[in-house]
Protein backbone atom coordinates (compact mmCIF):
# COMPACT_ATOMS: atom_id res chain seq x y z
CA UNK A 1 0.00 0.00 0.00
CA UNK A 2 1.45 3.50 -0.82
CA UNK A 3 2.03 5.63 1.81
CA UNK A 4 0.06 8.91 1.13
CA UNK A 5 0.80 10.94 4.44
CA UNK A 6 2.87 14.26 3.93
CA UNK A 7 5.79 14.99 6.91
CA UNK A 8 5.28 18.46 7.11
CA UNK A 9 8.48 19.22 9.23
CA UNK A 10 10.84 17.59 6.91
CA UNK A 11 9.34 16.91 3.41
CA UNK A 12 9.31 19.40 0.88
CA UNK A 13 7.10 22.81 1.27
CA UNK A 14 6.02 23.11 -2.20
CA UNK A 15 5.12 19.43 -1.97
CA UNK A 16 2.74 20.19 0.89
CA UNK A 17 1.40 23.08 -0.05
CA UNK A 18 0.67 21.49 -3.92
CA UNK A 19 -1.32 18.50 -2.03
CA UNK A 20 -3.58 20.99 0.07
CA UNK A 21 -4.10 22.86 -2.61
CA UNK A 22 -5.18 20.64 -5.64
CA UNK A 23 -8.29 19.24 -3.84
CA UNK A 24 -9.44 23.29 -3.21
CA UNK A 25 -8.22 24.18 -7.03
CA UNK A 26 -10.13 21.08 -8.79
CA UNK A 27 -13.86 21.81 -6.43
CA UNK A 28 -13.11 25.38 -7.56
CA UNK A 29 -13.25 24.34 -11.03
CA UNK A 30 -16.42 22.39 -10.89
CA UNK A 31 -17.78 25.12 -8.77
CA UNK A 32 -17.11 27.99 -11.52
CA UNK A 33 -18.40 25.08 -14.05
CA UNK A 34 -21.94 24.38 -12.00
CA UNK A 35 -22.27 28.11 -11.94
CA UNK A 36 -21.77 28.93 -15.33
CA UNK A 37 -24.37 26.43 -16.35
CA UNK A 38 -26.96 27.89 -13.42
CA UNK A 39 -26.36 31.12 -14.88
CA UNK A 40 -27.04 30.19 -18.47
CA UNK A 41 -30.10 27.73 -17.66
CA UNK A 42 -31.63 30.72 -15.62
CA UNK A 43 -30.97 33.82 -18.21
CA UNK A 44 -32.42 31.58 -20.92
CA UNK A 45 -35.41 31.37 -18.58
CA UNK A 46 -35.69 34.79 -18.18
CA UNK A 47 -35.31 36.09 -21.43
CA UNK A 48 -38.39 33.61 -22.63
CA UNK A 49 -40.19 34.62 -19.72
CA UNK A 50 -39.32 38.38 -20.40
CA UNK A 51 -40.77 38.05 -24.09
CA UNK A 52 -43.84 37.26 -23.25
């Protein structure tokens, strides 16, 4: 089994700080993604609604 823990007194910093911060960076993503959609699905809503 592979050993996942990080030693933060003695491994490298940039190592730790890249492995806290990819789980924040890739839910960022998907966040920006899910609200790019939202925005689209309710301005076409809108708009139709607006029309009539």
């Amino acid at each position: 089994m592979k050993n996942t823990s990080v030693n933060l007194t003695e491994d490298s910093v940039l190592k730790a700080i890249s492995l806290f911060a990819l789980p924040i960076l890739i839910s960022n993503v998907f966040q920006q993604l899910y609200n790019t959609a939202d925005t689209m699905i309710v301005g076409n809503y809108f708009r139709v609604s607006l029309i009539y």
